[in-house]
C-alpha atoms as a PDB file:
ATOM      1  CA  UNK A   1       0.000   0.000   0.000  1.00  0.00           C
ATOM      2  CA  UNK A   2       1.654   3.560  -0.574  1.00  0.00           C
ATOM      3  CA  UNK A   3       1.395   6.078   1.583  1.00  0.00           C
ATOM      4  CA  UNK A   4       0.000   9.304   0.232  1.00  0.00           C
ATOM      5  CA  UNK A   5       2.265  12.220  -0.221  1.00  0.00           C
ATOM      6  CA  UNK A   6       0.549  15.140   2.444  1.00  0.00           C
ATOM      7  CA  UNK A   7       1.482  18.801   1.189  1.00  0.00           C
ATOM      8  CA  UNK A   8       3.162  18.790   4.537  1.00  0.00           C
ATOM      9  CA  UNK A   9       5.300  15.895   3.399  1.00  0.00           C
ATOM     10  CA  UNK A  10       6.364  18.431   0.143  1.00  0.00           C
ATOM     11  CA  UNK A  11       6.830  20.926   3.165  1.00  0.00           C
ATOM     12  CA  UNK A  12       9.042  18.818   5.574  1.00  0.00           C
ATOM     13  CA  UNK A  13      11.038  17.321   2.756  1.00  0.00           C
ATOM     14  CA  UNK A  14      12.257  21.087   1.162  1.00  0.00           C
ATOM     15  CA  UNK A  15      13.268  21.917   5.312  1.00  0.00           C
ATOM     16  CA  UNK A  16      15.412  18.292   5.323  1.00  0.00           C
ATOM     17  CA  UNK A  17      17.222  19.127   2.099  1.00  0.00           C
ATOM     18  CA  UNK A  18      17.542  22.568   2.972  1.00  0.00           C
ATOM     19  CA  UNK A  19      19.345  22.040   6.568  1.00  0.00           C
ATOM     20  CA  UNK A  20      21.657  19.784   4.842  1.00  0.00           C
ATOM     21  CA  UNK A  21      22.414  22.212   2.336  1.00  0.00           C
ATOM     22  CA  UNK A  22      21.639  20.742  -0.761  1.00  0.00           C
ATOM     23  CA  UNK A  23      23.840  17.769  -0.281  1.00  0.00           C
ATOM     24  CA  UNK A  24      23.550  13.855   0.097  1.00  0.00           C
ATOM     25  CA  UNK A  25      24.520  13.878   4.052  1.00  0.00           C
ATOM     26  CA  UNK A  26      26.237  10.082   3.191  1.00  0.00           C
ATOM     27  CA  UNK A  27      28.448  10.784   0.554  1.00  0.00           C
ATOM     28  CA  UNK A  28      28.042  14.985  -0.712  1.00  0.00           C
ATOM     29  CA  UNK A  29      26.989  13.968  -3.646  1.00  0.00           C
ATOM     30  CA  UNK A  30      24.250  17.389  -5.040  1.00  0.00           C
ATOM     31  CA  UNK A  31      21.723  15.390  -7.289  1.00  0.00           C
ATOM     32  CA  UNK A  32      18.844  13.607  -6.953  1.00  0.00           C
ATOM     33  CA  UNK A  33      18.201  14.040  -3.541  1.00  0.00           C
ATOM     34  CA  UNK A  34      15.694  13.024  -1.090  1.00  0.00           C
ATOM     35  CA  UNK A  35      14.215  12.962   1.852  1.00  0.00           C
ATOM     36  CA  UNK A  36      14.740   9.916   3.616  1.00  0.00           C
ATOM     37  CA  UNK A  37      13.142   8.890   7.043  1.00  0.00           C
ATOM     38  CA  UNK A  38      14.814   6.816   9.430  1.00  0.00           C
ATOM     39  CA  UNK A  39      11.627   5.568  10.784  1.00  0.00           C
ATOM     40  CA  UNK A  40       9.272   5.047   8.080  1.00  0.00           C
ATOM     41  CA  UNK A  41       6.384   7.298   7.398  1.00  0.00           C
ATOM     42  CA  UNK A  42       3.452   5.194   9.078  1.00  0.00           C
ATOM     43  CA  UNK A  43       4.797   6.314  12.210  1.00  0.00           C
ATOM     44  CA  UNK A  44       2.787   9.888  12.440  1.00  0.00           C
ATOM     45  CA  UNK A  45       4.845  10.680  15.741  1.00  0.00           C
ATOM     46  CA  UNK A  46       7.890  11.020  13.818  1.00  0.00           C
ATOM     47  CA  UNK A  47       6.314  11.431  10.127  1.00  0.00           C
ATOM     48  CA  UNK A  48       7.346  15.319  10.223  1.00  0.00           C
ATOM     49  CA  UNK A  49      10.317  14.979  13.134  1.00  0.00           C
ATOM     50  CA  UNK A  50      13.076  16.564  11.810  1.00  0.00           C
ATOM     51  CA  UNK A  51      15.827  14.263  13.779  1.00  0.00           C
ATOM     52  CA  UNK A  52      14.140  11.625  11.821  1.00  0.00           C
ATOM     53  CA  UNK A  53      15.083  12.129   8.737  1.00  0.00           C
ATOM     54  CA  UNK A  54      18.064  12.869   6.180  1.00  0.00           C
ATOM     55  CA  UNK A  55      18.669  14.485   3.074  1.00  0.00           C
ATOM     56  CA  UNK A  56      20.387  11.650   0.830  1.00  0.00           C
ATOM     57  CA  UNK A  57      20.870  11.202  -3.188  1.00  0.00           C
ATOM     58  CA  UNK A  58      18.821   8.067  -4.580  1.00  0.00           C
ATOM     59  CA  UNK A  59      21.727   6.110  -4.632  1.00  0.00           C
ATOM     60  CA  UNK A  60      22.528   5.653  -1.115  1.00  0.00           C
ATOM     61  CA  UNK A  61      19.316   5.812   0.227  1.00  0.00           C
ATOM     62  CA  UNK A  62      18.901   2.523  -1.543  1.00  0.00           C
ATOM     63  CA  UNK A  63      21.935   1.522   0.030  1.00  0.00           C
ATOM     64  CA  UNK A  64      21.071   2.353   3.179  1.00  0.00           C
ATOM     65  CA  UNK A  65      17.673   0.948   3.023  1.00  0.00           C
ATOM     66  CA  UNK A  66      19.094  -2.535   2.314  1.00  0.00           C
ATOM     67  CA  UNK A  67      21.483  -2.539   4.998  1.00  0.00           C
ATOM     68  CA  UNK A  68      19.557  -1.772   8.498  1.00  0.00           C
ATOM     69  CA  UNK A  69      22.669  -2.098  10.358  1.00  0.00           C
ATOM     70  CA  UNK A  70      24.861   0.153   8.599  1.00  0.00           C
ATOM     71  CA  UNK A  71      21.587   2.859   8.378  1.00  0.00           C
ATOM     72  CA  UNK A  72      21.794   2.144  11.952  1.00  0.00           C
ATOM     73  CA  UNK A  73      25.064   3.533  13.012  1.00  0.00           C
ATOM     74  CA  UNK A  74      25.065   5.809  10.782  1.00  0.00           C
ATOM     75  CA  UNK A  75      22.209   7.252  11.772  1.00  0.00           C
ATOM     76  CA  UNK A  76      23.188   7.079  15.538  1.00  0.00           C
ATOM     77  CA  UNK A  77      26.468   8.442  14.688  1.00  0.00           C
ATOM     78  CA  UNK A  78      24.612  11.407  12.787  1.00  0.00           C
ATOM     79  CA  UNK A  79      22.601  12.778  15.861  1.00  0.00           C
ATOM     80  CA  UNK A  80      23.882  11.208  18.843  1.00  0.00           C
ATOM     81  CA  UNK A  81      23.229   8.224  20.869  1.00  0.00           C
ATOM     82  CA  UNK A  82      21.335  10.243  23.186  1.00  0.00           C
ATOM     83  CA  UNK A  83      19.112  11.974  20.427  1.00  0.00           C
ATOM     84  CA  UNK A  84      18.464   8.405  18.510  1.00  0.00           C
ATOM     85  CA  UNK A  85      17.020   6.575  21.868  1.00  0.00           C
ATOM     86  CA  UNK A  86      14.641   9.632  22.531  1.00  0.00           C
ATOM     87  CA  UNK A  87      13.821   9.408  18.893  1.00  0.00           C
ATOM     88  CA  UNK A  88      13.057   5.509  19.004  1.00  0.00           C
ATOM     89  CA  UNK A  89      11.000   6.351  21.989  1.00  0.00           C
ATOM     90  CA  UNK A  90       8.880   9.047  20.060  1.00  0.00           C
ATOM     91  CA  UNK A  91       8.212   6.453  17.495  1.00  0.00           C
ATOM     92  CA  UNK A  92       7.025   3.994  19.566  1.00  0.00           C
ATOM     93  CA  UNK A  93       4.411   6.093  21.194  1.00  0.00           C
ATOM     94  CA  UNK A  94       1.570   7.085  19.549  1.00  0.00           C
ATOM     95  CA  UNK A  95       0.381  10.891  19.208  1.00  0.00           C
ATOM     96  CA  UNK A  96      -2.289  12.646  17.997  1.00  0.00           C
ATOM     97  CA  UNK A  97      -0.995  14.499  15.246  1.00  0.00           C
ATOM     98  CA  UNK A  98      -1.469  18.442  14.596  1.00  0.00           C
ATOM     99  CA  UNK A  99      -0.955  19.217  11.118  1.00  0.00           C
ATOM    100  CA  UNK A 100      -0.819  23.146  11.586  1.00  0.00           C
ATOM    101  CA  UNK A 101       0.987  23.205  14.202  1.00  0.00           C
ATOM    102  CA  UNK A 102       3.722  20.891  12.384  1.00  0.00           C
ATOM    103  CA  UNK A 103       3.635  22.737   9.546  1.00  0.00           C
ATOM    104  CA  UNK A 104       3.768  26.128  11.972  1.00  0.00           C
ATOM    105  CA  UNK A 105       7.121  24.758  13.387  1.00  0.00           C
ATOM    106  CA  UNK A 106       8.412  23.337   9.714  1.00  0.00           C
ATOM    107  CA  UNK A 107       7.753  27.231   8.163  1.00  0.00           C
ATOM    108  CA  UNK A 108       9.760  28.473  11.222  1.00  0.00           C
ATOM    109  CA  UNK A 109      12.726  26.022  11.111  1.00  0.00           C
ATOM    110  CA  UNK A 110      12.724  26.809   7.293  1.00  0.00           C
ATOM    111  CA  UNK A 111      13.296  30.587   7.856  1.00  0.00           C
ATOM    112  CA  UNK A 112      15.754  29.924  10.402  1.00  0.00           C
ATOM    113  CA  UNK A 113      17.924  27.894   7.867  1.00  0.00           C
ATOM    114  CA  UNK A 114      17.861  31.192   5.251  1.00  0.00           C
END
């Protein structure tokens, strides 16, 4: 089943690329990139989190998505130990999601990164 792509999806995924300024945050490479979430995006608690997700090119988002373990510590390595358990937490507990507020915060975070 695919997920549907939410204008706040279009939203959060210009802020990801943004903050990592235009480049593949695995290997710098500046095309095709992406916005890739750790945790997929059936998890609403972390659907629009932005220390869920990574800018990367199509390339090694494939990679990474093949090879858990390596997305793993990579991942952990990327925002911390501390900041990837309170992340795992957030996905594992359910929220009620507000979308204006979300996109509120995204708009924000995206004029802080100008």
């Amino acid at each position: 089943m695919k997920i549907r792509i939410d204008p706040l999806d279009t939203l959060f995924s210009k802020v990801i690329r943004k903050r990592a300024g235009g480049v593949c945050e695995y290997c710098g490479e500046k095309k095709n990139l992406q916005c890739s979430h750790f945790h997929g995006r059936r998890k609403k608690s972390t659907r629009w989190d932005i220390d869920n997700a990574s800018a990367l090119c199509f390339t090694c988002h494939q990679f990474l998505g093949e090879h858990p373990n390596i997305h793993t510590d990579w991942f952990t390595k990327r925002i911390g130990s501390e900041r990837f358990e309170q992340l795992d937490i957030r996905a594992r507990t359910p929220v009620k999601v507000d979308k204006e507020k979300i996109k509120e915060n995204l708009i924000g975070y995206l004029g802080a990164l100008k």
